[in-house]
N, C-alpha and C. Protein backbone atom coordinates (compact mmCIF):
# COMPACT_ATOMS: atom_id res chain seq x y z
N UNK A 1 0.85 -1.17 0.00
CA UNK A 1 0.00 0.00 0.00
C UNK A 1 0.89 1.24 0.00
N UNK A 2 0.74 2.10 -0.63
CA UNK A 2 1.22 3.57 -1.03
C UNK A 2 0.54 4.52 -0.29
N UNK A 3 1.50 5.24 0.14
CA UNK A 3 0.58 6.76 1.42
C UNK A 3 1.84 7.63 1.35
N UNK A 4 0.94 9.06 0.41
CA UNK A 4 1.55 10.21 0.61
C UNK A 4 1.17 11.07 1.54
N UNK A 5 1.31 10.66 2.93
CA UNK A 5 0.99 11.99 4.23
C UNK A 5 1.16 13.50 3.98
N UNK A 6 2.00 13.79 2.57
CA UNK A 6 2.37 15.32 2.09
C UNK A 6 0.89 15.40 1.66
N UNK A 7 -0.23 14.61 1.21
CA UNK A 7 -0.82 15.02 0.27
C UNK A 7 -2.07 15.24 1.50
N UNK A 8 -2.68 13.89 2.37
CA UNK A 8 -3.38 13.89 3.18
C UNK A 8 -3.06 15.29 4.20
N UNK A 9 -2.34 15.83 4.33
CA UNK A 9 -2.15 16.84 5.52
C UNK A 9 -1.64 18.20 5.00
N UNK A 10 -1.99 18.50 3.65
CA UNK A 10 -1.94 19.96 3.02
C UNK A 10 -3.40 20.62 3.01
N UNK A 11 -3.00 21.59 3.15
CA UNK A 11 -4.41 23.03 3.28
C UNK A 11 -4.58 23.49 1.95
N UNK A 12 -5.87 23.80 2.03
CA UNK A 12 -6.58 24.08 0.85
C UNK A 12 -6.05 25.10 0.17
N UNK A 13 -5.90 25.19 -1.41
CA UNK A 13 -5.33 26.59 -1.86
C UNK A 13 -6.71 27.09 -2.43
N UNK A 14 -6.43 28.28 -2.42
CA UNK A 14 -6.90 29.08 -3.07
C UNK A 14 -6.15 30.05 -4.56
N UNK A 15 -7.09 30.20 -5.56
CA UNK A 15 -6.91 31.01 -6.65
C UNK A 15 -6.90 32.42 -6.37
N UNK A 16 -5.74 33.32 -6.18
CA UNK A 16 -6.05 34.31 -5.85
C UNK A 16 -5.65 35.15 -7.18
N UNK A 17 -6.25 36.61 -7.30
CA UNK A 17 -5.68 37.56 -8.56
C UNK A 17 -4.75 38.22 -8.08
N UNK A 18 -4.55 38.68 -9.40
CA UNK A 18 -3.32 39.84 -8.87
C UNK A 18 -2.95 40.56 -7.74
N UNK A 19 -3.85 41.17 -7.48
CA UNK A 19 -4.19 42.14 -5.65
C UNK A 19 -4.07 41.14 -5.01
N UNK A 20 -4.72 40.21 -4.57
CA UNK A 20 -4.62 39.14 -3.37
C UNK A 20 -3.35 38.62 -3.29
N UNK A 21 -3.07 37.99 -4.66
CA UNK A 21 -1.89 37.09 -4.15
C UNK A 21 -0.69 37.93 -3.81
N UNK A 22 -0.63 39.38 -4.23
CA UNK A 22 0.43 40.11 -3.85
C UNK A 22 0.73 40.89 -2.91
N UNK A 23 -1.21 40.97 -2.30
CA UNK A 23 -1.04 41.38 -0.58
C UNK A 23 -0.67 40.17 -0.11
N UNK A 24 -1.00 39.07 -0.15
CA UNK A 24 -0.69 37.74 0.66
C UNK A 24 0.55 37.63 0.85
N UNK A 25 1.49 37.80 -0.45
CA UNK A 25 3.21 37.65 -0.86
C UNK A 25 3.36 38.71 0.50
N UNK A 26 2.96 40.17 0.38
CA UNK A 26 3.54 41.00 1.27
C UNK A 26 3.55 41.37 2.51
N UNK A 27 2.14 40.20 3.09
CA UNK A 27 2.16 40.15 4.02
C UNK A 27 2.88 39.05 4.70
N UNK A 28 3.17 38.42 4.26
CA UNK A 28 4.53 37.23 3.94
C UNK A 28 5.82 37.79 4.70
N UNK A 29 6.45 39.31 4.31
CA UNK A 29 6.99 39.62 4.82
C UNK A 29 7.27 40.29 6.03
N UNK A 30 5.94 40.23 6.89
CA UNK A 30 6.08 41.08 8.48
C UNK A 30 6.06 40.15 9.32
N UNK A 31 6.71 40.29 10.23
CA UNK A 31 7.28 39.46 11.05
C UNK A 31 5.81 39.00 11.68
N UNK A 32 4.96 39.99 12.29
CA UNK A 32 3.18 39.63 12.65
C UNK A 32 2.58 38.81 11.92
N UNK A 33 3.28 38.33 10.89
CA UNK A 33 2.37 37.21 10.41
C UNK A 33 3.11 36.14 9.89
N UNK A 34 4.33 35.89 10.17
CA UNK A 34 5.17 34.44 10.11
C UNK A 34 4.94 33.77 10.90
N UNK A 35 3.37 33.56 11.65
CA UNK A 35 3.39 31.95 12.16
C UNK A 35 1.65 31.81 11.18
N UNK A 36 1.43 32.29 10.29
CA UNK A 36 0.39 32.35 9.21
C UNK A 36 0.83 31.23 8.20
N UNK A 37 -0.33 30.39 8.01
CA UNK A 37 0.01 29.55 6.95
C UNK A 37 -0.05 30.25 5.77
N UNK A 38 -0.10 29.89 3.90
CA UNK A 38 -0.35 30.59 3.08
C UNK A 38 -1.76 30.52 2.81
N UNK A 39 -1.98 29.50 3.22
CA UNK A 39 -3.98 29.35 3.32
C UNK A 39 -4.13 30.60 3.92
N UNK A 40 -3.58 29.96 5.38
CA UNK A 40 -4.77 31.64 6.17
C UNK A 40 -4.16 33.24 5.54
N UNK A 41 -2.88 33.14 4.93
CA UNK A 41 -2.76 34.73 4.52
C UNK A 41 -4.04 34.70 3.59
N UNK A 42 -3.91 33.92 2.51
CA UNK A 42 -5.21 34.00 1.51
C UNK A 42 -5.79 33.99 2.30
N UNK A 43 -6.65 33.72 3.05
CA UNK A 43 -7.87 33.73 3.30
C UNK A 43 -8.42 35.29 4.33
N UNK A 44 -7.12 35.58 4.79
CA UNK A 44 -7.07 37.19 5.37
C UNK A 44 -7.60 37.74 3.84
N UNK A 45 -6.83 38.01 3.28
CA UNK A 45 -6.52 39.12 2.02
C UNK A 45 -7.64 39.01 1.37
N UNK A 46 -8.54 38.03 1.28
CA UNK A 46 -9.97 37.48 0.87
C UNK A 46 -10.79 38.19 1.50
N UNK A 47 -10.87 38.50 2.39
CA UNK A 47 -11.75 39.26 3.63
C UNK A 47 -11.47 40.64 3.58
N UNK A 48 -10.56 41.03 3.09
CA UNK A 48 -9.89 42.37 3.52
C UNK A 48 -10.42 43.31 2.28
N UNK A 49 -10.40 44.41 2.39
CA UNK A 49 -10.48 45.56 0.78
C UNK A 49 -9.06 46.49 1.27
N UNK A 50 -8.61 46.47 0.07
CA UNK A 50 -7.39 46.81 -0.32
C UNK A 50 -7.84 48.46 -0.49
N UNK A 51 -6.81 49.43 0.21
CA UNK A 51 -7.05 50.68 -0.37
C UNK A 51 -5.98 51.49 -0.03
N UNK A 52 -5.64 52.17 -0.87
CA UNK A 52 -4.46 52.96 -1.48
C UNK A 52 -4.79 54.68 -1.20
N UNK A 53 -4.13 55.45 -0.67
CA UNK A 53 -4.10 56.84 -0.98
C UNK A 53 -2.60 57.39 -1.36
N UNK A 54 -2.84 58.89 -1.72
CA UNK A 54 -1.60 59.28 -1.84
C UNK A 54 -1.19 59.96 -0.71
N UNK A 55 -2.66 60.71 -0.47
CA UNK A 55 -2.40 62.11 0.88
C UNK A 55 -2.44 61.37 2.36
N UNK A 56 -2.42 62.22 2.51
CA UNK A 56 -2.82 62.09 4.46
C UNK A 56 -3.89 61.80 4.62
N UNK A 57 -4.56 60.71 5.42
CA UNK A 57 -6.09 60.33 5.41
C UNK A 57 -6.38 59.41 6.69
N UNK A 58 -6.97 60.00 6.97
CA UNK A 58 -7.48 59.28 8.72
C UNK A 58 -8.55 57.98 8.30
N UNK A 59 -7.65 57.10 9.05
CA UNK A 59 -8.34 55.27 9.12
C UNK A 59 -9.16 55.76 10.24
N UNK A 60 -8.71 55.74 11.58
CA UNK A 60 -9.31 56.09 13.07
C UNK A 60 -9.41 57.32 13.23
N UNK A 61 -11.11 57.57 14.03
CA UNK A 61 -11.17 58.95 14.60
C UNK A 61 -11.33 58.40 16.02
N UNK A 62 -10.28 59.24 17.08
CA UNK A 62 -10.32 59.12 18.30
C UNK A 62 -12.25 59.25 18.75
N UNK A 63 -12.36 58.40 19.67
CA UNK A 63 -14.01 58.15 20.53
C UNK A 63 -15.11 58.13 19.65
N UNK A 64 -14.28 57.45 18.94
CA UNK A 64 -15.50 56.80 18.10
C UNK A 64 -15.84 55.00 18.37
N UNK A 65 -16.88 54.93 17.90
CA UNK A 65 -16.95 53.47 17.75
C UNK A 65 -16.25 52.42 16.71
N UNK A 66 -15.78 51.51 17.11
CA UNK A 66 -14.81 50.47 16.33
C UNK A 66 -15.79 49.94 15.06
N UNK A 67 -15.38 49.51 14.11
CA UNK A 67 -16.16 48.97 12.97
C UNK A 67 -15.25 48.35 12.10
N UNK A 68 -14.32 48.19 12.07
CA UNK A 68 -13.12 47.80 11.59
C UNK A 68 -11.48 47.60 12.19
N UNK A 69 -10.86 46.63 11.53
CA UNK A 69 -8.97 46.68 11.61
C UNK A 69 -8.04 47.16 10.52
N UNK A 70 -7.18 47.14 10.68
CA UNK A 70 -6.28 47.88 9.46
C UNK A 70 -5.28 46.78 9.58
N UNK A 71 -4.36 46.85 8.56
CA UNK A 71 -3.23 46.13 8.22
C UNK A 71 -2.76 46.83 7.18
N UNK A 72 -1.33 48.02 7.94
CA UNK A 72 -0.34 48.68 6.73
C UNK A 72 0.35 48.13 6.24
N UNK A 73 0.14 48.15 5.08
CA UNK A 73 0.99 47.21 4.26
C UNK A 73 2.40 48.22 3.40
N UNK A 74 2.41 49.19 3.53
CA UNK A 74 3.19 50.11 3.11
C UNK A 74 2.56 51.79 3.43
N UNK A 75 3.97 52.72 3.61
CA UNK A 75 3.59 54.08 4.00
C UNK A 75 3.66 53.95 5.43
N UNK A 76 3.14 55.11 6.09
CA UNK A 76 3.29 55.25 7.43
C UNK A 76 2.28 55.97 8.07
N UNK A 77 2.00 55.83 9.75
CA UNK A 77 0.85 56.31 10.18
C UNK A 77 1.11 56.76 11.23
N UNK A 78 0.53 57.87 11.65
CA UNK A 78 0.58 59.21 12.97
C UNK A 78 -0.65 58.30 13.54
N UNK A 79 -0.39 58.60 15.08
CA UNK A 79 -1.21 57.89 16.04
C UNK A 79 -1.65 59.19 17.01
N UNK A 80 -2.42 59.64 17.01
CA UNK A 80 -2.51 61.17 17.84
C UNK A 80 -3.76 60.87 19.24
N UNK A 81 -3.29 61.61 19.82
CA UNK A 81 -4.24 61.54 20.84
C UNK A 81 -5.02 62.68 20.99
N UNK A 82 -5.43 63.40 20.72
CA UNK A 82 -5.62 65.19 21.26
C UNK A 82 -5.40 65.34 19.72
N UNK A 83 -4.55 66.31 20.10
CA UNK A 83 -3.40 67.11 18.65
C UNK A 83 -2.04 66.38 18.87
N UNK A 84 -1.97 65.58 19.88
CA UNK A 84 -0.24 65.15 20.26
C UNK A 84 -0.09 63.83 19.98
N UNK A 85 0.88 63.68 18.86
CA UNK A 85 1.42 62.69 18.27
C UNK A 85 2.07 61.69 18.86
N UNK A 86 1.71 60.38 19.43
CA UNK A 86 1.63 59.67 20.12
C UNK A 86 2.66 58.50 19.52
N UNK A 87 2.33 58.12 18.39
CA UNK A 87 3.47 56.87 17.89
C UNK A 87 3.61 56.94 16.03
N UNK A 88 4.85 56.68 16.13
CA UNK A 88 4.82 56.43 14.26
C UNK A 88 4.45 54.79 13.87
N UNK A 89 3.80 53.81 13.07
CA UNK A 89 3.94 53.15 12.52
C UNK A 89 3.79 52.76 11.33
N UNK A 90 4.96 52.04 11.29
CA UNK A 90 5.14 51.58 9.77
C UNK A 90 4.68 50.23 9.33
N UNK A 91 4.87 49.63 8.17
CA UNK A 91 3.86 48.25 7.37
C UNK A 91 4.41 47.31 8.28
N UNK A 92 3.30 46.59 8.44
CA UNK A 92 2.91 45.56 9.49
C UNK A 92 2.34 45.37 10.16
N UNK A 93 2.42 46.79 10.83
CA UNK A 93 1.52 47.18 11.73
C UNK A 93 0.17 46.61 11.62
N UNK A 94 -0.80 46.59 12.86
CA UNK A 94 -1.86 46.02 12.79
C UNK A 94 -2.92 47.19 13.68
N UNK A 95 -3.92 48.01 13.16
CA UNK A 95 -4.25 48.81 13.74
C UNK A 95 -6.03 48.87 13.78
N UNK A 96 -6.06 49.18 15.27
CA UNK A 96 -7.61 49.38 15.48
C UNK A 96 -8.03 47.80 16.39
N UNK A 97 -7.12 47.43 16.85
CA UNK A 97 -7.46 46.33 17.51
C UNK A 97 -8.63 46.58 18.96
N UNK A 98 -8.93 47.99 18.61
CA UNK A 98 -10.36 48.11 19.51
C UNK A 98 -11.42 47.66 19.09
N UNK A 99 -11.64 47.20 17.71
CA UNK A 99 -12.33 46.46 16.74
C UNK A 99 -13.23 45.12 17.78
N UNK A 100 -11.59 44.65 18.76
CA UNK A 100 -12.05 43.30 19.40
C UNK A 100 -13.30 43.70 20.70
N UNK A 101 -13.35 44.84 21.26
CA UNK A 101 -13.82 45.29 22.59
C UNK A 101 -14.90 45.84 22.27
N UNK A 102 -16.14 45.35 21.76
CA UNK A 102 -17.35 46.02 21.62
C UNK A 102 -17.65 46.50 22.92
N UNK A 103 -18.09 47.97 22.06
CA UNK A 103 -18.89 49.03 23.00
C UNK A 103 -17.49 50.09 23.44
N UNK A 104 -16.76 49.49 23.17
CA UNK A 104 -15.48 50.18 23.49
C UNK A 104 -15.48 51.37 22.38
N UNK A 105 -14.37 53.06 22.95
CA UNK A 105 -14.54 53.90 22.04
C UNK A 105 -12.86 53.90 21.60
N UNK A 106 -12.73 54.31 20.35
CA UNK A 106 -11.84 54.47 19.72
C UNK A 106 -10.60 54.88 20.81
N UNK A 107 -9.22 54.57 21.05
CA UNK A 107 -8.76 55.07 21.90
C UNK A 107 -7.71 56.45 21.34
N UNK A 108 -7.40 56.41 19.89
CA UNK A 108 -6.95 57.84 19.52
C UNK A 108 -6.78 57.54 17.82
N UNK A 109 -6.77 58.88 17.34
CA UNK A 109 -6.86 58.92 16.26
C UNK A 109 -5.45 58.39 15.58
N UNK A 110 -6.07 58.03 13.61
CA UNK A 110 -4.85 56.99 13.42
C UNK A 110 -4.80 57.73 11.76
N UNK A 111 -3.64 57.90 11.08
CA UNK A 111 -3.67 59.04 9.91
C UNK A 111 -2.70 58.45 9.19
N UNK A 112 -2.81 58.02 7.83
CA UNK A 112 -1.60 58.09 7.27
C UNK A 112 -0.97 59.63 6.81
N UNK A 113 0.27 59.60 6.66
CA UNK A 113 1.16 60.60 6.97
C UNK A 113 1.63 61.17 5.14
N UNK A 114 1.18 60.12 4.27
CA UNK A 114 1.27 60.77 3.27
C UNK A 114 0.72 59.15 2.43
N UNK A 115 1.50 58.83 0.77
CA UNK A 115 0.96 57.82 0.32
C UNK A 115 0.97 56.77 1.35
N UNK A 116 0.23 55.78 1.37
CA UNK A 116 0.09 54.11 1.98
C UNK A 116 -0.86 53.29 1.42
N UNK A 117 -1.14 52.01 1.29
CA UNK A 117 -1.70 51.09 1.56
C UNK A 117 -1.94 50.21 2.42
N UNK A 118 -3.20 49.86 2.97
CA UNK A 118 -4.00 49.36 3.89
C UNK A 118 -4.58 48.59 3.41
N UNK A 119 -4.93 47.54 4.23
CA UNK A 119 -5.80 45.89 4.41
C UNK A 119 -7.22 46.35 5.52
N UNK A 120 -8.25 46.80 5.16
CA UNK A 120 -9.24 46.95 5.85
C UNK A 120 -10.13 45.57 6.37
N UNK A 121 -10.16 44.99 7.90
CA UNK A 121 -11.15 44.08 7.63
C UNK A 121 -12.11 44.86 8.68
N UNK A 122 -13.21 43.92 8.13
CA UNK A 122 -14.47 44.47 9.05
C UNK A 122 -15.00 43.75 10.02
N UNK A 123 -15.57 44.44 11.23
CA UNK A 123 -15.41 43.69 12.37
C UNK A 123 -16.71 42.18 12.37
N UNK A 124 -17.27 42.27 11.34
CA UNK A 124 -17.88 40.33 10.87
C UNK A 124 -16.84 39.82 10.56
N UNK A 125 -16.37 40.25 9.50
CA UNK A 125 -15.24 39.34 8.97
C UNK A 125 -14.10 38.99 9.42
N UNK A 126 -13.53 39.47 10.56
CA UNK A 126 -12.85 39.53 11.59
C UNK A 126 -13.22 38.51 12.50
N UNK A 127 -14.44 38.44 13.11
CA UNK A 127 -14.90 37.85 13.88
C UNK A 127 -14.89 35.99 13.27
N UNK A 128 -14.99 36.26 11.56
CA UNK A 128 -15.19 34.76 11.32
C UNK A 128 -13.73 34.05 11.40
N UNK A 129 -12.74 35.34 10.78
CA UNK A 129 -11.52 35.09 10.99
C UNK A 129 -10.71 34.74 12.19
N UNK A 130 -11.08 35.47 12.99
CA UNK A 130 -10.39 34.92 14.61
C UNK A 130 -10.87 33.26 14.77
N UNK A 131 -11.74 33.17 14.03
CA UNK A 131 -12.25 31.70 14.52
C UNK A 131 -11.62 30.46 13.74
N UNK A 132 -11.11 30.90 12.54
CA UNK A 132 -10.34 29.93 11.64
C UNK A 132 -9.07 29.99 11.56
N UNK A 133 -8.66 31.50 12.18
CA UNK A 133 -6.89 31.54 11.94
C UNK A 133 -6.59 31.70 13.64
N UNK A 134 -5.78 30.97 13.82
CA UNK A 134 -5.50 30.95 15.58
C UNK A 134 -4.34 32.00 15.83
N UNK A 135 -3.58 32.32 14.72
CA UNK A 135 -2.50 32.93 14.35
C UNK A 135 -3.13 34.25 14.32
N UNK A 136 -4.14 34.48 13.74
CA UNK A 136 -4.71 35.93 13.66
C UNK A 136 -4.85 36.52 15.19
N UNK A 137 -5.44 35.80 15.91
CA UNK A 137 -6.01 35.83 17.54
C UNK A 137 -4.39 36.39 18.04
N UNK A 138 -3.53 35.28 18.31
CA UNK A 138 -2.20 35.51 18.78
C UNK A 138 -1.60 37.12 18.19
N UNK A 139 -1.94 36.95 16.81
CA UNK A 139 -1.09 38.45 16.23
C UNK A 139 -2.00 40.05 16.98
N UNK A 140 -3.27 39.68 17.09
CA UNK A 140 -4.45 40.44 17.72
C UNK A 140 -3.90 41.15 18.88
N UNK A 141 -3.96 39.44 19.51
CA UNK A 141 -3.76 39.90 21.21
C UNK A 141 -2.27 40.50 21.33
N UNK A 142 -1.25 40.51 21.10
CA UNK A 142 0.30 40.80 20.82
C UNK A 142 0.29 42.17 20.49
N UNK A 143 -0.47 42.95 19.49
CA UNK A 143 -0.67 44.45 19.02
C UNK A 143 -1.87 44.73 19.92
N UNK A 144 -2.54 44.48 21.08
CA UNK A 144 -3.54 45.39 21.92
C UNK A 144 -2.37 45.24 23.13
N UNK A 145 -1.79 44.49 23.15
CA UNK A 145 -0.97 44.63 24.62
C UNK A 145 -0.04 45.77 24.47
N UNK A 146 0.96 45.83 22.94
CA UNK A 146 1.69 46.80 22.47
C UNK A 146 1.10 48.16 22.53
N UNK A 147 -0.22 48.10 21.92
CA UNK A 147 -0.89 49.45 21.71
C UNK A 147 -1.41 49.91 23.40
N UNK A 148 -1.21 48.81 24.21
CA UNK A 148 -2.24 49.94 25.34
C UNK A 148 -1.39 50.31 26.10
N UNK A 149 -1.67 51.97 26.79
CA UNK A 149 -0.84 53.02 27.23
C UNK A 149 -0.30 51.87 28.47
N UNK A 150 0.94 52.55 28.81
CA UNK A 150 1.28 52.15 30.77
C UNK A 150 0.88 53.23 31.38
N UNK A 151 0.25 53.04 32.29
CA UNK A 151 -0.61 53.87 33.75
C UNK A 151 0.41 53.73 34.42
N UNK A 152 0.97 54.84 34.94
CA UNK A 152 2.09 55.14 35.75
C UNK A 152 1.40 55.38 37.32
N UNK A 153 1.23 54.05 38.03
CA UNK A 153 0.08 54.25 39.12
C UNK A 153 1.41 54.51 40.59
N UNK A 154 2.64 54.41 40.19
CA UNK A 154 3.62 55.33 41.32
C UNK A 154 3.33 56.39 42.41
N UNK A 155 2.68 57.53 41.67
CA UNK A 155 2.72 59.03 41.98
C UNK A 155 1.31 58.73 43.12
């Protein structure tokens, strides 16, 4: 009897186009998503809408309600709190992980700083995703611990 275990224990591919398979390739390269199979990148980038600016353009408005995540995939983003510029990040980044905390309000505003591209998912599709990629959850929880302030409870 003949048994290829390579064949029994591979993940499903997917056909992706141009845009997909080349956000998938590029998300390939951030360190937040090297424990991602190539299934689950496809299957992120499937979920996601791809969108491009040239200018400066606000993803997050501080105290607002969550409705979405981001994933920069190139360009860079001002993190403001007030008027005061709080953090730079660059592609990889994973932003709006207030997305996970319903009822929760935006905790500060989020801008790209000139051209970028972004991975928008929405907080359904998110939700189906945390449930199929375990890797997504881990990368989730890893960028809300990063993103939340330290309370300097000393004083």
């Amino acid at each position: 009897m003949v048994t290829w275990p390579h064949i029994a224990h591979r993940e499903p591919t997917m056909k992706l186009d141009g845009t997909h398979g080349q956000d998938a390739r590029r998300l390939r390269e951030f360190i937040a998503f090297d424990k991602f199979s190539d299934y689950e990148l496809e299957r992120l980038v499937r979920a996601a809408h791809h969108t491009s600016t040239s200018v400066p353009w606000p993803l997050i408005h501080e105290q607002t309600p969550s409705d979405a995540c981001y994933i920069l995939l190139s360009g860079e983003l001002g993190v403001y709190v007030g008027q005061d510029r709080i953090a730079v990040l660059g592609p990889g980044e994973v932003i709006g992980e207030a997305v996970l905390r319903p009822g929760k309000l935006r905790s500060a505003t989020v801008t790209t700083t000139g051209a970028a591209e972004v991975l928008r998912i929405e907080r359904d599709d998110l939700a189906s995703l945390l449930d199929e990629i375990p890797a997504l959850r881990e990368t989730m929880d890893v960028t809300a611990a990063r993103h939340t302030p330290i309370v300097d409870t000393s004083t």
